[in-house]
N, C-alpha and C. Protein backbone atom coordinates (compact mmCIF):
# COMPACT_ATOMS: atom_id res chain seq x y z
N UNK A 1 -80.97 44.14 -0.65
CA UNK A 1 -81.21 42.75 -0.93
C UNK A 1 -81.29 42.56 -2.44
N UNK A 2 -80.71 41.58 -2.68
CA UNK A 2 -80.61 41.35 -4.58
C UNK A 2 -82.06 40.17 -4.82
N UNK A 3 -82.73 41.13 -5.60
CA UNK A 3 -83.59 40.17 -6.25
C UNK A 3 -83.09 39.25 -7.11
N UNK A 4 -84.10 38.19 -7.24
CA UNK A 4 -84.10 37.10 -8.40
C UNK A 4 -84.81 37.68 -9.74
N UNK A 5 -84.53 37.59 -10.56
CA UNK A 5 -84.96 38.71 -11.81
C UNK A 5 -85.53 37.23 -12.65
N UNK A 6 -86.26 35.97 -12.67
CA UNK A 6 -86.64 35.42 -13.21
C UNK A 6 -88.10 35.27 -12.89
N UNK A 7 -88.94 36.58 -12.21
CA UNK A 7 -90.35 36.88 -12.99
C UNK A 7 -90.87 36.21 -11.04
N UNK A 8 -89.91 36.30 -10.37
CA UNK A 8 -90.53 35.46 -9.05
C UNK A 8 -91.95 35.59 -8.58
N UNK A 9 -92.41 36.57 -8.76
CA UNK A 9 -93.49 37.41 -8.23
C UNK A 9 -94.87 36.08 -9.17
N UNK A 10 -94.87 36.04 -10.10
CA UNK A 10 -95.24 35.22 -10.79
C UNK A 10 -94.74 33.38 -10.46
N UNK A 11 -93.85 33.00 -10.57
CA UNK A 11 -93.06 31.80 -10.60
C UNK A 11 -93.38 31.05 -9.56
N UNK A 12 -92.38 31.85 -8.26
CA UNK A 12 -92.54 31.16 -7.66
C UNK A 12 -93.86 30.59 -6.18
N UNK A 13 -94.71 29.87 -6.99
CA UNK A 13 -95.92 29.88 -5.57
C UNK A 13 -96.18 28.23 -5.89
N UNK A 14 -96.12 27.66 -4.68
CA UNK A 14 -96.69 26.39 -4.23
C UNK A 14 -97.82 26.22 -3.38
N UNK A 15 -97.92 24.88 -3.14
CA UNK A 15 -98.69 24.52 -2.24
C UNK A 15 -98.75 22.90 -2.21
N UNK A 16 -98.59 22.45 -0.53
CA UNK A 16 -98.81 21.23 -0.04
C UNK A 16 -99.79 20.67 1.00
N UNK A 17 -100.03 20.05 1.29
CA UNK A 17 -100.36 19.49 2.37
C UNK A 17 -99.37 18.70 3.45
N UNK A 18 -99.40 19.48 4.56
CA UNK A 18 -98.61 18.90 5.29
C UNK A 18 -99.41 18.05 6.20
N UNK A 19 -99.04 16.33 6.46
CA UNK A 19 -99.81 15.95 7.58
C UNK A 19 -98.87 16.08 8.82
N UNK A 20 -98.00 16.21 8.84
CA UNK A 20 -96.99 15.94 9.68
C UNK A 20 -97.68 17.21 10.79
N UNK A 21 -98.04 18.66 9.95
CA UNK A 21 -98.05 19.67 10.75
C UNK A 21 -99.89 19.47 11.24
N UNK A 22 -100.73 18.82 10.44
CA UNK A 22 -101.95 18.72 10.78
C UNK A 22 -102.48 18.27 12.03
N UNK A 23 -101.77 17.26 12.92
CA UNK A 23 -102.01 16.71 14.06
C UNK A 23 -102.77 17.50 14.80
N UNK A 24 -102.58 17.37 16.48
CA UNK A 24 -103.04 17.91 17.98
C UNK A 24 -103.02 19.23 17.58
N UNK A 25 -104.53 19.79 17.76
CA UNK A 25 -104.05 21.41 17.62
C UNK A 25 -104.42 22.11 16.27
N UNK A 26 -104.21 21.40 15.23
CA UNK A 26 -104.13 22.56 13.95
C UNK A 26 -103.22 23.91 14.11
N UNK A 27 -104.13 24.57 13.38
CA UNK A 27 -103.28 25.94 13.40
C UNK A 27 -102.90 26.65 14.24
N UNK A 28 -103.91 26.25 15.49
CA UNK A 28 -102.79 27.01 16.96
C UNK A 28 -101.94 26.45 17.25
N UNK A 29 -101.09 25.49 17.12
CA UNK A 29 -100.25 25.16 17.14
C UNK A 29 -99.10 25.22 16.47
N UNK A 30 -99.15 25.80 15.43
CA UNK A 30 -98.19 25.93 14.38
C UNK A 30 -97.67 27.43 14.18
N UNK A 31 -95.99 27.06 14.16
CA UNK A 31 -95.33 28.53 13.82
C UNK A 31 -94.59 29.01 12.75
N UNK A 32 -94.18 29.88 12.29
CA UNK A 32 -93.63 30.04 11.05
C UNK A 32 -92.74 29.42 10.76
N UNK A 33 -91.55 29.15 11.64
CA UNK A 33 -90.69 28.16 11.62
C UNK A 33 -90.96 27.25 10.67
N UNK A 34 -92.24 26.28 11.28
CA UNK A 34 -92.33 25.02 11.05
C UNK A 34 -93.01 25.35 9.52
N UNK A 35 -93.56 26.48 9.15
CA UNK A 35 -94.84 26.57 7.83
C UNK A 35 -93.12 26.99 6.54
N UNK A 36 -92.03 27.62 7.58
CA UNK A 36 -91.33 27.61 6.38
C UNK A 36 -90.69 26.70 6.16
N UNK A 37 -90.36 25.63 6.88
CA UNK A 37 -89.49 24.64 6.46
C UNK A 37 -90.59 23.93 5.50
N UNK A 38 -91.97 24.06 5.66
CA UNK A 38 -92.72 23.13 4.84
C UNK A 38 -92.55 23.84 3.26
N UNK A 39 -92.94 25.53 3.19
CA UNK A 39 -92.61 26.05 2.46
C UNK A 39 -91.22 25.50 1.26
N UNK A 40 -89.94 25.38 2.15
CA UNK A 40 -88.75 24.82 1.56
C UNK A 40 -88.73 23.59 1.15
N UNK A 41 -89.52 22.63 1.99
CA UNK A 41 -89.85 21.38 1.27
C UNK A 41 -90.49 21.09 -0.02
N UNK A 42 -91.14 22.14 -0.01
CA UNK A 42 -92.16 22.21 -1.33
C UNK A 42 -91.53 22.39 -2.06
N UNK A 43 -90.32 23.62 -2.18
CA UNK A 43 -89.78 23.98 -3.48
C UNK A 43 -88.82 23.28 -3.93
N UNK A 44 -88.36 21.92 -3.32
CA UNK A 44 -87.52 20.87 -3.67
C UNK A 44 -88.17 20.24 -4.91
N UNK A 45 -89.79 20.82 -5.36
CA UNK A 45 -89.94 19.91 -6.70
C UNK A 45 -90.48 21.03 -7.25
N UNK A 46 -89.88 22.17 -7.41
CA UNK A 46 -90.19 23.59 -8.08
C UNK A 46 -89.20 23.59 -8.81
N UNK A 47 -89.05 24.29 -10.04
CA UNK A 47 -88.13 25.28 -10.98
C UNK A 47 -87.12 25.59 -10.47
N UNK A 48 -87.82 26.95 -9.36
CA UNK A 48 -87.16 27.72 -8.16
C UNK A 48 -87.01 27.02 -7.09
N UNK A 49 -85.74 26.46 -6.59
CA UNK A 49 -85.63 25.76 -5.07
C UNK A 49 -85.49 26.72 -3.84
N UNK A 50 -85.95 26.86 -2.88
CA UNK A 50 -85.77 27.47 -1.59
C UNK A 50 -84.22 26.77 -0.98
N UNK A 51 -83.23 27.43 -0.79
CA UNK A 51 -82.12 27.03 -0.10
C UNK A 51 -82.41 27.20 1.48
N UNK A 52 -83.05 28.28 1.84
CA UNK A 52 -83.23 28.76 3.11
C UNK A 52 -84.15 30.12 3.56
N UNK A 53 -84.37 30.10 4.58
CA UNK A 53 -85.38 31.25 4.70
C UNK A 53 -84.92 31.55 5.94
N UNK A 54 -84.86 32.92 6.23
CA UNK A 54 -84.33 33.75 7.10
C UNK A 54 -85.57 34.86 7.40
N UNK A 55 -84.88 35.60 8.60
CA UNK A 55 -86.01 36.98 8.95
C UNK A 55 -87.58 36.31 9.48
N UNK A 56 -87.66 35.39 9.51
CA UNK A 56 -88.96 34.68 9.36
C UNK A 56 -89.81 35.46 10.65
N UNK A 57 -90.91 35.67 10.42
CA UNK A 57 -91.94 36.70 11.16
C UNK A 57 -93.53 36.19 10.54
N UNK A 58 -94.45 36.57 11.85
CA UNK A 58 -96.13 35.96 11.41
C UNK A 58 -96.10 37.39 11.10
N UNK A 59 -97.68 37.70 10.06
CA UNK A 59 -97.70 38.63 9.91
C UNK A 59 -99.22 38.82 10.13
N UNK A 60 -100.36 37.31 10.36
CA UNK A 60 -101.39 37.05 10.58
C UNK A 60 -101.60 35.62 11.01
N UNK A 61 -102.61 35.73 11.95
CA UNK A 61 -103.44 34.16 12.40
C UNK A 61 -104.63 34.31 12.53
N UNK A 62 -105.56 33.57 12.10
CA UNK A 62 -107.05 33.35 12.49
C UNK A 62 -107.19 31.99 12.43
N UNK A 63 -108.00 31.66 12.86
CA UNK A 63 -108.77 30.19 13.49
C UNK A 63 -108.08 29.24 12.35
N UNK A 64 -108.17 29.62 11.45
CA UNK A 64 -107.83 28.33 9.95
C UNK A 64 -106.78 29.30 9.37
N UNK A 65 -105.89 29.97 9.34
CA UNK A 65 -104.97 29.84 8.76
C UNK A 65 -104.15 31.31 9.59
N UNK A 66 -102.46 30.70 9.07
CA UNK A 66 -101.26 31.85 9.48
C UNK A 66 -100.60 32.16 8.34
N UNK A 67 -100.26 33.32 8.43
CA UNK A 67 -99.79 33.88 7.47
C UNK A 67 -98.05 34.74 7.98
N UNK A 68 -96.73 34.60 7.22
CA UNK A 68 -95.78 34.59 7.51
C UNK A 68 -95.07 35.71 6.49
N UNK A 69 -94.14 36.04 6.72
CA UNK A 69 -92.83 36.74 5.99
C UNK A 69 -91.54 35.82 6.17
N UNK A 70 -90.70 36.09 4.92
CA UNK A 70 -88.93 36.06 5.45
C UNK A 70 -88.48 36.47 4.08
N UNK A 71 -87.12 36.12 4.28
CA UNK A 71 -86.00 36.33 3.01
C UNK A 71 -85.81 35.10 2.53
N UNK A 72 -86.01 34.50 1.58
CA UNK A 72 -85.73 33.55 0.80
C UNK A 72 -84.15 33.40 0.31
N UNK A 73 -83.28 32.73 0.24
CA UNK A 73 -82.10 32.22 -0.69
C UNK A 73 -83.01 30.91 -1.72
N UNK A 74 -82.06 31.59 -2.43
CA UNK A 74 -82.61 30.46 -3.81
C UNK A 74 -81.62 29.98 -3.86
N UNK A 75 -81.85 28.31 -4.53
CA UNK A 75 -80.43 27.60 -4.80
C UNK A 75 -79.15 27.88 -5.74
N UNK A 76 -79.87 29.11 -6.14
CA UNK A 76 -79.08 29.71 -7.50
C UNK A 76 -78.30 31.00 -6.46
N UNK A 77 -78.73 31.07 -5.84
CA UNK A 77 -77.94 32.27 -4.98
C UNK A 77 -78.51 33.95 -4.81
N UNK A 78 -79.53 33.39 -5.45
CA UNK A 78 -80.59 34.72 -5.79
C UNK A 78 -82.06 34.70 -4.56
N UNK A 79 -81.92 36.45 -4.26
CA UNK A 79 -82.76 36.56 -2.10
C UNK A 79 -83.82 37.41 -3.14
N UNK A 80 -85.18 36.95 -2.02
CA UNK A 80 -86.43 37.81 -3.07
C UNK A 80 -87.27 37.75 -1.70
N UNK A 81 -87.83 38.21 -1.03
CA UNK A 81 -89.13 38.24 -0.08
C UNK A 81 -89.70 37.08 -0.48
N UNK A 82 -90.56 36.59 0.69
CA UNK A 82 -90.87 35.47 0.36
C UNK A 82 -92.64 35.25 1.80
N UNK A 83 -93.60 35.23 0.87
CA UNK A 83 -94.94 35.34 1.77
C UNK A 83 -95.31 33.62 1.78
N UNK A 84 -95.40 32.92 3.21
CA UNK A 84 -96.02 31.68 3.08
C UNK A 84 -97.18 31.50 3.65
N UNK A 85 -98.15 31.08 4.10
CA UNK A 85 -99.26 30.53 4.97
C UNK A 85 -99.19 29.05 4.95
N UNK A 86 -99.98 28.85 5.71
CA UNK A 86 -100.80 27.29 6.68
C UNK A 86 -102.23 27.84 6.57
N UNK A 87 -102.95 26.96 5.60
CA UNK A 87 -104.43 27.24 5.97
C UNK A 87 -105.27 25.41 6.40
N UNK A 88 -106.07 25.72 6.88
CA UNK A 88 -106.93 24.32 6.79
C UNK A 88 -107.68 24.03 5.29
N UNK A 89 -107.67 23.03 4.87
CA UNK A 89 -108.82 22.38 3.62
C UNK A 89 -109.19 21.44 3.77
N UNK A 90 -110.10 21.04 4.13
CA UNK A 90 -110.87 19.46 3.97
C UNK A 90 -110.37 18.89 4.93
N UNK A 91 -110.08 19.48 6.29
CA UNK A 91 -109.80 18.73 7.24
C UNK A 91 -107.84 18.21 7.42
N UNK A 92 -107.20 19.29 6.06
CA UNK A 92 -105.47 18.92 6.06
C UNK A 92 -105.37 20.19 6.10
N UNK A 93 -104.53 20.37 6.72
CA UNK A 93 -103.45 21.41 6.48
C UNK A 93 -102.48 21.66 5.81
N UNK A 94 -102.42 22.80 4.84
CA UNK A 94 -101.79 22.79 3.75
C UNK A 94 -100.80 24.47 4.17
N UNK A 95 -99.81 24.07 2.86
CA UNK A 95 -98.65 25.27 3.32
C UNK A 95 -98.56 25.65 1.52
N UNK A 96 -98.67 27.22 1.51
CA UNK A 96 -98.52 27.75 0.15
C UNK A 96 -97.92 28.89 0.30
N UNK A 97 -96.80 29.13 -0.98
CA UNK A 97 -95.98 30.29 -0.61
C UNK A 97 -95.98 30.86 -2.13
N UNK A 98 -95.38 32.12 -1.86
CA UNK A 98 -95.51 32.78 -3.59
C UNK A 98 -94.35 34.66 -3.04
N UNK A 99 -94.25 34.98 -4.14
CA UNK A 99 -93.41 36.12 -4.10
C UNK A 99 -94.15 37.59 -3.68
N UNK A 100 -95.60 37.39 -3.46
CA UNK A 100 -96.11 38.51 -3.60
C UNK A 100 -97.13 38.30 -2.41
N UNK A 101 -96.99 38.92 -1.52
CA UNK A 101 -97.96 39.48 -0.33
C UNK A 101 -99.73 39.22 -0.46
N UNK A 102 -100.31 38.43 0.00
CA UNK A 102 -101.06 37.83 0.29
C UNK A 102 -102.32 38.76 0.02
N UNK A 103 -103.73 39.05 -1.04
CA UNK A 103 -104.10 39.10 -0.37
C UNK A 103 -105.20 39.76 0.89
């Protein structure tokens, strides 16, 4: 897999609040799927854009938050691992991702 050599490990980490995913349920309800597309949404106002995420796998769940893997494409064409979660805060559910394993 070809890394992104612009410091990702560092760079690239967000975080949102999703209400869309907050509804019926919270975090048992929610799957990586859905925490990475939020993930990709996020990085539409990053530096680094998420093109897509592949391999996608949980790697943890507890009561308030999941924790995920995949392969990232960057819009530049550059693949780097890519760690996201869903945790609860203040009653929202939020989605934060970064280059480096949780943790």
């Amino acid at each position: 897999m070809r890394r992104h050599g612009r410091g990702l490990c560092l760079v690239l980490i967000g975080s949102a609040v999703l209400p869309a995913l907050a509804g019926c349920g919270g975090i048992a309800r929610v799957d990586c799927a859905q925490i990475a597309q939020g993930a990709q949404l996020v990085s539409q106002q990053r530096p680094i854009r998420i093109r897509s995420i592949a391999n996608v796998r949980e790697t943890a769940r507890s009561e308030t938050e999941v924790r995920c893997t995949g392969d990232a494409t960057l819009a530049d064409g550059g693949t780097a691992p890519l760690y996201f979660r869903a945790y609860e805060a203040n009653g929202q559910m939020e989605v934060a991702y970064q280059g480096m394993p949780y943790p």
